[in-house]
N, C-alpha and C. Protein backbone atom coordinates (compact mmCIF):
# COMPACT_ATOMS: atom_id res chain seq x y z
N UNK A 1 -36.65 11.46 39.65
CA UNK A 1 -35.76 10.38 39.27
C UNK A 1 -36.58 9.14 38.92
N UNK A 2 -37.54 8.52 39.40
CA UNK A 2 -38.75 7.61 39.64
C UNK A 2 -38.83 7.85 37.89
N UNK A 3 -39.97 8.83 37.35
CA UNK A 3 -40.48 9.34 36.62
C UNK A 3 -39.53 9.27 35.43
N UNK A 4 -38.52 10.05 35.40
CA UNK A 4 -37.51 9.39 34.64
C UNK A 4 -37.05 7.86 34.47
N UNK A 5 -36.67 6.92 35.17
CA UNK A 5 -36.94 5.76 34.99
C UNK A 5 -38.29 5.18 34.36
N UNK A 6 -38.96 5.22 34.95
CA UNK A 6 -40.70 4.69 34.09
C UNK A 6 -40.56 5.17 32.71
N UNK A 7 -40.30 6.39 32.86
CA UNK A 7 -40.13 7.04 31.27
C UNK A 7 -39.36 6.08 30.10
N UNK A 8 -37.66 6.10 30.86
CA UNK A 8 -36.83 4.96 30.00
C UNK A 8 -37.61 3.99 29.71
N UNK A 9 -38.19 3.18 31.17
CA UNK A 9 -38.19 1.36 31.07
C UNK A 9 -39.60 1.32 29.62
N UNK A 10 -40.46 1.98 29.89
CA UNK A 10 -41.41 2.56 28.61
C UNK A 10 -41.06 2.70 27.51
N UNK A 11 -39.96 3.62 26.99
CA UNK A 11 -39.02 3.48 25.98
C UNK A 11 -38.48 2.73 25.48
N UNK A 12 -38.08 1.85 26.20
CA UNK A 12 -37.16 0.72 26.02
C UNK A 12 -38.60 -0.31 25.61
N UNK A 13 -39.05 -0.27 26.26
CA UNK A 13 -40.55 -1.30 26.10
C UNK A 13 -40.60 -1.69 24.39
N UNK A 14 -41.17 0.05 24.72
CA UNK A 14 -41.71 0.22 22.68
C UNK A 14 -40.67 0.04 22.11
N UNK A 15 -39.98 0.08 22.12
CA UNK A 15 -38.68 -0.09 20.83
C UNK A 15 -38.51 -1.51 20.58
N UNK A 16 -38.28 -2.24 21.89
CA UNK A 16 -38.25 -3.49 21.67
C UNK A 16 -39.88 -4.53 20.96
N UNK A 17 -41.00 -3.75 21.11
CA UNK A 17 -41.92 -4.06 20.61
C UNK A 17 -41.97 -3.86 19.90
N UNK A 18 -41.40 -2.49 19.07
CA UNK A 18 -41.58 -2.83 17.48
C UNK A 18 -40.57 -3.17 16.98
N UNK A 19 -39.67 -3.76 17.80
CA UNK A 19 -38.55 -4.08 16.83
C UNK A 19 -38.62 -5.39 16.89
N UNK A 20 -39.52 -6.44 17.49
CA UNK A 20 -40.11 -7.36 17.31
C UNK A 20 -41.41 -7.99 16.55
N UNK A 21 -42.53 -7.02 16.30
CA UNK A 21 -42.86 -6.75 15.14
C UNK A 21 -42.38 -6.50 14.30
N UNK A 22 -41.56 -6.01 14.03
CA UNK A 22 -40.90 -5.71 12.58
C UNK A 22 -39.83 -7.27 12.41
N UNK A 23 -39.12 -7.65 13.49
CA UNK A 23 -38.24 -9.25 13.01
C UNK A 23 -39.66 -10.65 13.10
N UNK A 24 -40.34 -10.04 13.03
CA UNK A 24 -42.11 -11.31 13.22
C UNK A 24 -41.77 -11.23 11.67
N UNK A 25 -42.61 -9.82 11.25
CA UNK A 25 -42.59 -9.99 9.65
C UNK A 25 -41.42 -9.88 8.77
N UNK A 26 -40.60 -9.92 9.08
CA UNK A 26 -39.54 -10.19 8.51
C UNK A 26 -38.92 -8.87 7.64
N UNK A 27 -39.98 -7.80 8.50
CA UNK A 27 -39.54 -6.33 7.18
C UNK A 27 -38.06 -6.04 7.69
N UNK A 28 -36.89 -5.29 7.02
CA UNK A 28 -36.01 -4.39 7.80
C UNK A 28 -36.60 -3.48 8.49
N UNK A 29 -36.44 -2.62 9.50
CA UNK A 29 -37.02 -1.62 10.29
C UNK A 29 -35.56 -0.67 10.67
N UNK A 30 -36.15 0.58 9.99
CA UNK A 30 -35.27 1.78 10.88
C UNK A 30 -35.65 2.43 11.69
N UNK A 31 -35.19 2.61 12.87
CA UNK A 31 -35.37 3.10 13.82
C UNK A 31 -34.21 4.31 13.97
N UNK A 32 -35.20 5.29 13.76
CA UNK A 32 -34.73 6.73 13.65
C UNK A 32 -34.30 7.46 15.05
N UNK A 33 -34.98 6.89 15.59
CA UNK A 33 -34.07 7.64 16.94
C UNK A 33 -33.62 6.77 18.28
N UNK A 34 -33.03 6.20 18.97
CA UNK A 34 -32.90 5.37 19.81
C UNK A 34 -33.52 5.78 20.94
N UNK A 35 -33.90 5.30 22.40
CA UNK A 35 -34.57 5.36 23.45
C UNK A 35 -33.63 6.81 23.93
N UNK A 36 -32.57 6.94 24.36
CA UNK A 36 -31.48 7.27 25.08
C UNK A 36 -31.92 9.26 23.69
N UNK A 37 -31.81 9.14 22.80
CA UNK A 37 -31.66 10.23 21.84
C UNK A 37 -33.00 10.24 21.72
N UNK A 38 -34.37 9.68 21.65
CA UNK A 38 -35.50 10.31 21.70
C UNK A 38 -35.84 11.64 23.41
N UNK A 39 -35.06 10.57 24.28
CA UNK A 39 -35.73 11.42 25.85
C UNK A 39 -34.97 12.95 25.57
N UNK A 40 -33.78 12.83 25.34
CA UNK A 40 -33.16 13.97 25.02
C UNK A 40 -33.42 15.12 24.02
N UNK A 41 -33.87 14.71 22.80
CA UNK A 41 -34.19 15.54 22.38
C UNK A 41 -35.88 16.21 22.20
N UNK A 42 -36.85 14.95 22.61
CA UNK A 42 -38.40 15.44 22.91
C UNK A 42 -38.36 16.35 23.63
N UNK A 43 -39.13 17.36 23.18
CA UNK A 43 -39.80 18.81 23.44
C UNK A 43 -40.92 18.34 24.47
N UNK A 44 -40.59 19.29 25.64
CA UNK A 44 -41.53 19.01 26.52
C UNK A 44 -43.11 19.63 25.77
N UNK A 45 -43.94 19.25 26.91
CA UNK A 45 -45.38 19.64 26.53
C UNK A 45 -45.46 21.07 26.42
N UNK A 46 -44.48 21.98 27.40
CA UNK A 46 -44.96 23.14 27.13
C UNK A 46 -43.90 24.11 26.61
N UNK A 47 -42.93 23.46 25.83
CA UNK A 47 -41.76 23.77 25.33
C UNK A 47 -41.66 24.00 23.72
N UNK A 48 -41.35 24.98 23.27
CA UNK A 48 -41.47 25.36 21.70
C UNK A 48 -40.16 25.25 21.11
N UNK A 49 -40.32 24.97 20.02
CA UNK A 49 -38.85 25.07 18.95
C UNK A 49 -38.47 26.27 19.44
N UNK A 50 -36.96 26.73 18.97
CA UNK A 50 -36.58 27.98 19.65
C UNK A 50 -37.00 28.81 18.25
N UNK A 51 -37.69 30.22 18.37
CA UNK A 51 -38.28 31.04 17.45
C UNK A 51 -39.40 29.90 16.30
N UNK A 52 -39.57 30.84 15.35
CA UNK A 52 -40.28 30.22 14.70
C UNK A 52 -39.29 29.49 13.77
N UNK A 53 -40.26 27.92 13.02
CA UNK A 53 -39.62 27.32 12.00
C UNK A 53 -39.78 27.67 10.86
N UNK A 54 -38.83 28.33 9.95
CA UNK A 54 -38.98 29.03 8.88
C UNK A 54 -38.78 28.42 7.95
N UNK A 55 -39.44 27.93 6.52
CA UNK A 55 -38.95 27.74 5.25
C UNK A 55 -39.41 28.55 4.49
N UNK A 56 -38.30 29.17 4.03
CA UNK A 56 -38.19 30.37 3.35
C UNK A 56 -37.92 29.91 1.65
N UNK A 57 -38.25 30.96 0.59
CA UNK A 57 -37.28 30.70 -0.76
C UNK A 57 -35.65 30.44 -0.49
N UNK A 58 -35.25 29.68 -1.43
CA UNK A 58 -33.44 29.76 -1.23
C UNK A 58 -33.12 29.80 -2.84
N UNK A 59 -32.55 30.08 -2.82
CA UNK A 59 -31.88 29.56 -3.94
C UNK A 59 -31.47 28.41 -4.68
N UNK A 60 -31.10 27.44 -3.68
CA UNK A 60 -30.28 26.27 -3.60
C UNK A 60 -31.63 25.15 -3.83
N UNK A 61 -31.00 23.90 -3.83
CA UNK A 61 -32.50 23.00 -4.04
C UNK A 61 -33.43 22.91 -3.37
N UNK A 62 -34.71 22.58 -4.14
CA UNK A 62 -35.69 22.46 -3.10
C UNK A 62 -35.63 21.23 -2.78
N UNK A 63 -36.40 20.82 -1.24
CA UNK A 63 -36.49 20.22 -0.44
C UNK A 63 -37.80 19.96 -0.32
N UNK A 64 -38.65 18.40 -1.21
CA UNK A 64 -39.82 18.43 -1.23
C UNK A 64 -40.10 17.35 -0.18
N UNK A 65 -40.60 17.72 0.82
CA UNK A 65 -41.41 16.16 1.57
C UNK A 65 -42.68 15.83 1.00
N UNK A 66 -42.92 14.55 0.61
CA UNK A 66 -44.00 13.96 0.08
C UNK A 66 -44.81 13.22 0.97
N UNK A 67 -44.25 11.92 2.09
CA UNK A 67 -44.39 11.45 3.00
C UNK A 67 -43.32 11.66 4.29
N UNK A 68 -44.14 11.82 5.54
CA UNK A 68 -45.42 12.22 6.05
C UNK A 68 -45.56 13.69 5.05
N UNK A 69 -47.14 13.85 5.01
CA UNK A 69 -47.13 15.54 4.67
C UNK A 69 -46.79 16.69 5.54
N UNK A 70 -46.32 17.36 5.02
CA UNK A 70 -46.22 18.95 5.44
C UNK A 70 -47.26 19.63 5.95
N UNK A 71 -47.36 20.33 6.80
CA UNK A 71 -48.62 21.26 7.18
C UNK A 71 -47.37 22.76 7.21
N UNK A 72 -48.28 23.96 6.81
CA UNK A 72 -47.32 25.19 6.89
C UNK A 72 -48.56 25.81 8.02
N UNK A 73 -47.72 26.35 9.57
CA UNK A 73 -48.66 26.90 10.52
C UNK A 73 -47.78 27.99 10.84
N UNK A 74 -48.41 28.90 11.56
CA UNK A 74 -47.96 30.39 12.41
C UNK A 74 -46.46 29.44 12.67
N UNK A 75 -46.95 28.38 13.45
CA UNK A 75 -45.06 28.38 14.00
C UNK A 75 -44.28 27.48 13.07
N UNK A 76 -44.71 27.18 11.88
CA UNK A 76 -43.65 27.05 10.62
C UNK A 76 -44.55 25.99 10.05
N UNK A 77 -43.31 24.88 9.63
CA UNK A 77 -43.79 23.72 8.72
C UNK A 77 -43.61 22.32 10.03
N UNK A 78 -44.72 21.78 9.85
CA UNK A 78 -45.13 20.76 10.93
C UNK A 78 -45.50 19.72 10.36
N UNK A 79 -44.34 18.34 10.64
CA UNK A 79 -44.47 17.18 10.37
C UNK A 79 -45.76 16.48 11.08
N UNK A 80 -46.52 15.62 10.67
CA UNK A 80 -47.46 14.79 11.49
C UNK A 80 -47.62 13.31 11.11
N UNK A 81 -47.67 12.65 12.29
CA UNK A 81 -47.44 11.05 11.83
C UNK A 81 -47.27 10.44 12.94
N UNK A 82 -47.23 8.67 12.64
CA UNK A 82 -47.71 8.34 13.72
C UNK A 82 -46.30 7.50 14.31
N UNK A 83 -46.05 6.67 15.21
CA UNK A 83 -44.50 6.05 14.84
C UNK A 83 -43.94 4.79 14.07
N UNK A 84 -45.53 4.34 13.37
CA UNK A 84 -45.00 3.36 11.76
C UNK A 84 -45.49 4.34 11.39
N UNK A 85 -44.21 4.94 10.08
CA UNK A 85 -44.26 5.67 8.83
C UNK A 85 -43.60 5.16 7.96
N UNK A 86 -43.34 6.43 6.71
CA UNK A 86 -42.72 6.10 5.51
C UNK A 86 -42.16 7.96 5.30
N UNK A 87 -40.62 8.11 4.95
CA UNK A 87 -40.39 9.04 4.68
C UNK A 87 -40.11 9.46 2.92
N UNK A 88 -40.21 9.90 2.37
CA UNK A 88 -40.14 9.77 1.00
C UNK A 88 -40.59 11.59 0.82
N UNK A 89 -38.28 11.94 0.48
CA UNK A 89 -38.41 13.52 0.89
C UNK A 89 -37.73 13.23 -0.76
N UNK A 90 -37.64 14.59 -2.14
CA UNK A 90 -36.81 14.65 -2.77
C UNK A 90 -35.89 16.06 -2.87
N UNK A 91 -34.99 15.81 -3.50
CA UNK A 91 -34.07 17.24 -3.56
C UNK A 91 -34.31 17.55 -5.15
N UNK A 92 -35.16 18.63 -5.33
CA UNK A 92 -34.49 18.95 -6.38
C UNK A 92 -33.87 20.20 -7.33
N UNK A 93 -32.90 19.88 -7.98
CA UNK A 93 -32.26 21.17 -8.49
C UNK A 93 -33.32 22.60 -8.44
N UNK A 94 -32.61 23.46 -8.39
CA UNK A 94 -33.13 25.14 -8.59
C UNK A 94 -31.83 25.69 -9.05
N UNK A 95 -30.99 25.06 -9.92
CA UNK A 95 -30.26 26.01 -10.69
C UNK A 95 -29.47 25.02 -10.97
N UNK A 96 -28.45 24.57 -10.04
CA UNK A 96 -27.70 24.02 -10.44
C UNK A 96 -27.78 22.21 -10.12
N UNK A 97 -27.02 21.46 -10.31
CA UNK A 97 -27.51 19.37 -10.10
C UNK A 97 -27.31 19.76 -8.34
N UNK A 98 -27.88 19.12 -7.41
CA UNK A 98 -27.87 18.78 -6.38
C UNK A 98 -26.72 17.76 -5.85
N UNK A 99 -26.19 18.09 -5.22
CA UNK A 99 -25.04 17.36 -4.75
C UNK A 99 -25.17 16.72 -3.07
N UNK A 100 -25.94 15.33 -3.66
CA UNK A 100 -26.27 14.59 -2.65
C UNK A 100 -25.13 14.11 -1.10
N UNK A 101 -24.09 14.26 -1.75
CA UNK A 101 -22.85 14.46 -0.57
C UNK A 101 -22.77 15.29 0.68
N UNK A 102 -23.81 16.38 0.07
CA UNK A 102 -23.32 17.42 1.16
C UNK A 102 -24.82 17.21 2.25
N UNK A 103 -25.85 16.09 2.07
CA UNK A 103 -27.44 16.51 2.59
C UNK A 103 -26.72 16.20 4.27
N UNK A 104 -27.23 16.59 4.88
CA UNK A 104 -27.08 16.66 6.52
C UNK A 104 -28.35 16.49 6.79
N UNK A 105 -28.81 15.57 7.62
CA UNK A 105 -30.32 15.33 8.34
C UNK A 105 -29.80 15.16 9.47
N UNK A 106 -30.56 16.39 11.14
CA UNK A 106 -30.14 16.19 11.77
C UNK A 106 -31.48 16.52 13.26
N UNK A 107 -31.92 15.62 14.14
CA UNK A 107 -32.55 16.40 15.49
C UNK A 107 -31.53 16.94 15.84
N UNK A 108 -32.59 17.92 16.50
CA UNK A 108 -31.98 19.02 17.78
C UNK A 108 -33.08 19.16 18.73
N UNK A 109 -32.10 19.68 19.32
CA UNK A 109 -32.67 20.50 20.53
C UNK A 109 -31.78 21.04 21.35
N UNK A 110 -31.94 23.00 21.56
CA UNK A 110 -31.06 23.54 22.23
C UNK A 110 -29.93 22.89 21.36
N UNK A 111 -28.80 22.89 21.80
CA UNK A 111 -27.44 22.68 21.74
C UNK A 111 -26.80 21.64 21.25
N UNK A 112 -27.88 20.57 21.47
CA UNK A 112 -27.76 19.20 21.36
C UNK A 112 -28.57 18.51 20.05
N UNK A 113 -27.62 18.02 19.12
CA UNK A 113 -28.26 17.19 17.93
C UNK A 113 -27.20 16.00 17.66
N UNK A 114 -28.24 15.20 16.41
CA UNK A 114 -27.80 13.80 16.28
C UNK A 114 -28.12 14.05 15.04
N UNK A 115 -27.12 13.52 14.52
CA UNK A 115 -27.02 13.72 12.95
C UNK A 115 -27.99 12.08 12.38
N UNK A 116 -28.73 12.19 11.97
CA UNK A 116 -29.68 10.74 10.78
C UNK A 116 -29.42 10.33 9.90
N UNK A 117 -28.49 11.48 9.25
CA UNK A 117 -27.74 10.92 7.95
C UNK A 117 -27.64 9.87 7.39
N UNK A 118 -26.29 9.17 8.20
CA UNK A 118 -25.88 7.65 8.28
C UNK A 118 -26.78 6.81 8.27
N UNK A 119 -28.13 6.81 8.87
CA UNK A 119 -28.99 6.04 9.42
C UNK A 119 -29.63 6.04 7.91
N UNK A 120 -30.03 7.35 7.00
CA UNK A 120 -30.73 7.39 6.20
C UNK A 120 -30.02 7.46 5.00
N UNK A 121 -29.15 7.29 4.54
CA UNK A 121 -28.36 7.16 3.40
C UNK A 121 -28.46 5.84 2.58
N UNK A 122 -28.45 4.60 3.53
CA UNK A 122 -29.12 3.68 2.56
C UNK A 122 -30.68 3.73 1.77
N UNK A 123 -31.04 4.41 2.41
CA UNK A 123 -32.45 5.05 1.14
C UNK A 123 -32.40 6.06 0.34
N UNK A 124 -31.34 6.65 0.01
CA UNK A 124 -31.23 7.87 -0.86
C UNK A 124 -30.61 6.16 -2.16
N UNK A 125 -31.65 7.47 -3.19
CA UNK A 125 -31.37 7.12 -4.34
C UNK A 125 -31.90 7.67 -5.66
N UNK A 126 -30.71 8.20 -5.80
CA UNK A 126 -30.69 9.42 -6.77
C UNK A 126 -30.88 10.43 -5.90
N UNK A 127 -31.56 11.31 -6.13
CA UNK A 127 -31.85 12.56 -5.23
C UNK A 127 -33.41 12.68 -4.67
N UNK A 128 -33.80 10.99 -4.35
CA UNK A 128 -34.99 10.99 -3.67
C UNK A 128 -34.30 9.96 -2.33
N UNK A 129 -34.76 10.30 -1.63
CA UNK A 129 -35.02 9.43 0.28
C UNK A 129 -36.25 8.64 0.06
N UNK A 130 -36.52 7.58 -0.29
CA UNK A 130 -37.43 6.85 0.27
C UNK A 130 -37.11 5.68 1.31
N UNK A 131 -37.76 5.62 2.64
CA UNK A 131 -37.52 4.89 3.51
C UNK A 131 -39.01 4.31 4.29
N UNK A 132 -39.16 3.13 3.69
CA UNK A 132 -40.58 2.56 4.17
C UNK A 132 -40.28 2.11 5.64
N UNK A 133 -41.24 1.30 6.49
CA UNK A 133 -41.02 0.77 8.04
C UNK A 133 -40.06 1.65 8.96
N UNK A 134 -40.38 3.20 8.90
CA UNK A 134 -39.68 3.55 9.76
C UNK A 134 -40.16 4.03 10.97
N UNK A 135 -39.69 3.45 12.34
CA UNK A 135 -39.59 3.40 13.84
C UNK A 135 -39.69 4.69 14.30
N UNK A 136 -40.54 5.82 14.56
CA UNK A 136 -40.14 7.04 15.17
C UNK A 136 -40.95 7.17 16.59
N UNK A 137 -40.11 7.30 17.65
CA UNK A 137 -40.34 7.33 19.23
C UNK A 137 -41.73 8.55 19.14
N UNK A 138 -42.89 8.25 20.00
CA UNK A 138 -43.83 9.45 19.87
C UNK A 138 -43.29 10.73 20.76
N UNK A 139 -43.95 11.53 20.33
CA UNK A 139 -43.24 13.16 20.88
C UNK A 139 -43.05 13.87 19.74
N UNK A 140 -42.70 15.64 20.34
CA UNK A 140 -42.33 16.15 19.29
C UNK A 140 -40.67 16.67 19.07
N UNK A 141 -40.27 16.68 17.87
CA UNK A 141 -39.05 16.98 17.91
C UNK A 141 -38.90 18.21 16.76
N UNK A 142 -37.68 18.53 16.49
CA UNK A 142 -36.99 19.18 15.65
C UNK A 142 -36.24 18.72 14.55
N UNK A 143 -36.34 18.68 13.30
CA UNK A 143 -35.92 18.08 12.55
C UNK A 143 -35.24 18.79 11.38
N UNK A 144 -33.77 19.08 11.25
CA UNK A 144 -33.78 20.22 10.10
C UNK A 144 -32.96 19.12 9.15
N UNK A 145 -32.86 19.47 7.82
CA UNK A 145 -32.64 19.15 6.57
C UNK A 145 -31.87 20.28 5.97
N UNK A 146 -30.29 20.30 5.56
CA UNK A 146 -29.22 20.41 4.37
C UNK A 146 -29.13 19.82 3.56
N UNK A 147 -28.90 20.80 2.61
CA UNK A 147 -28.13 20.40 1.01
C UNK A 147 -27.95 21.35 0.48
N UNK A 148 -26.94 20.58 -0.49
CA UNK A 148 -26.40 22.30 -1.48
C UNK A 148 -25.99 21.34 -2.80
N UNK A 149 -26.32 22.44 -3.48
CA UNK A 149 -26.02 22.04 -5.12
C UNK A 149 -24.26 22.05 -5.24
N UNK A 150 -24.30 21.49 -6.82
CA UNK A 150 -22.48 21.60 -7.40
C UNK A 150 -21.96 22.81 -7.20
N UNK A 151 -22.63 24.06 -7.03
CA UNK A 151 -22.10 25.45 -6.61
C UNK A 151 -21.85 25.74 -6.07
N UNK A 152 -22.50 24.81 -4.98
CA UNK A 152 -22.29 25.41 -3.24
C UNK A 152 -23.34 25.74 -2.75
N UNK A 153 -24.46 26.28 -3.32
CA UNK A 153 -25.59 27.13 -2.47
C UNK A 153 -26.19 26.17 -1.63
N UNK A 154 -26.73 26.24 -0.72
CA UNK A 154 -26.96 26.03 0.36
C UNK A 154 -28.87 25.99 0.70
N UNK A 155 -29.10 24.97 1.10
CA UNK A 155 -31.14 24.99 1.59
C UNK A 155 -30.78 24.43 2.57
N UNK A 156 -31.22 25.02 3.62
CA UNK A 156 -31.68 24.68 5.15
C UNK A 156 -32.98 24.94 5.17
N UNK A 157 -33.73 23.41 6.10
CA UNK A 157 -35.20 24.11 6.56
C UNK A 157 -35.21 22.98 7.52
N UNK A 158 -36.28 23.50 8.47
CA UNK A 158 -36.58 22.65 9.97
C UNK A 158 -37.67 22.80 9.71
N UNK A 159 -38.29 21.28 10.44
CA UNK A 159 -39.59 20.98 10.61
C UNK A 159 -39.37 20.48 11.90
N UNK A 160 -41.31 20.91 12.32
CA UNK A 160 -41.18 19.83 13.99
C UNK A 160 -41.95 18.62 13.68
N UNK A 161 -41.73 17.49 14.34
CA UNK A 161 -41.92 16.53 13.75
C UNK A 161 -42.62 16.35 15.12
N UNK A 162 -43.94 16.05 14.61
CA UNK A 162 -45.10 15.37 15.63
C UNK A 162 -45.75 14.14 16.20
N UNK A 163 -45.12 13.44 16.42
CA UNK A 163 -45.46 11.80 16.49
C UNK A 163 -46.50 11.49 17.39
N UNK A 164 -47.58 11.12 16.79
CA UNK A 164 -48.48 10.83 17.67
C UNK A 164 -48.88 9.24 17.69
N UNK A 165 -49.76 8.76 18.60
CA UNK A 165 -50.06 7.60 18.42
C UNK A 165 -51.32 7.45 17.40
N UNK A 166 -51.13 5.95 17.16
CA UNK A 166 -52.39 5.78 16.16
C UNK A 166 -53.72 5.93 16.68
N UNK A 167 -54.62 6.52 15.94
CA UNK A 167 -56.23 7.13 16.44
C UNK A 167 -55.71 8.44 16.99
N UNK A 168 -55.00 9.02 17.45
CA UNK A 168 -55.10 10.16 18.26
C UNK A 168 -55.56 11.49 17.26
């Protein structure tokens, strides 16, 4: 219980530190996951995504991440970065126009997810996400990505998203 507390009051620390750096310089700052939805969904140290993370061919659009880069390993596709980033993902057609309505960005873990969507929709434009100054709690998480074209077809893919600190 101890341990858990220290954990929060820590959490709470950094967030409020960079969310004071970020109102110093006057940037907007998104903060992608809150204190309360980072503890919950961080993957312990000795805890794995459930099976492997697969991105497979689909049919449906592709799903390019540009920033952070991609790494493809035995246990899938692995985000890496530090917690100031820049996300800058695009969708694009494989058959049919991409129908930005339907994208779902969501953590998980087990049972439990939080949809980012909302959070990230003011940076969609056109059928690119760019989102500079963004806040991500260190740890690793789960991160999957929907969309489907005017047809309907459908791209799902998960990445684990690795947040490390700077120098590490």
């Amino acid at each position: 219980m101890r341990a858990s507390r220290t954990l929060s009051l820590l959490l709470l620390v950094s967030v409020y530190g960079a969310w004071a750096m970020s109102a110093a310089s006057g940037a907007p700052r998104l903060f992608l996951l809150n204190p309360s939805e980072a503890a919950q969904l961080r993957l312990g140290a000795d805890e794995r995504p459930p099976g492997p993370i697969l991105r497979g061919p689909s049919a449906g659009p592709r799903i390019v991440v540009y920033k952070p880069a991609v790494t493809q390993t035995a246990e899938g596709s692995v985000i890496e970065t530090t917690p100031s980033t820049s996300f800058v993902i695009s969708f694009e057609p494989n058959g049919a126009p991409v129908n930005m309505d339907s994208l779902e960005i969501k953590a998980r873990k087990g049972l439990f997810s939080v949809s980012l969507t909302s959070r990230l929709k003011p940076y969609i434009h056109g059928t690119d996400l760019q989102a500079d100054a963004v806040s991500v709690p260190e740890g690793r998480f789960v991160i999957q990505i929907e969309v489907a074209d005017s047809a309907g077809v459908r791209t799902v893919e998960t990445y684990r998203l690795e947040v490390r600190p700077l120098g590490s």
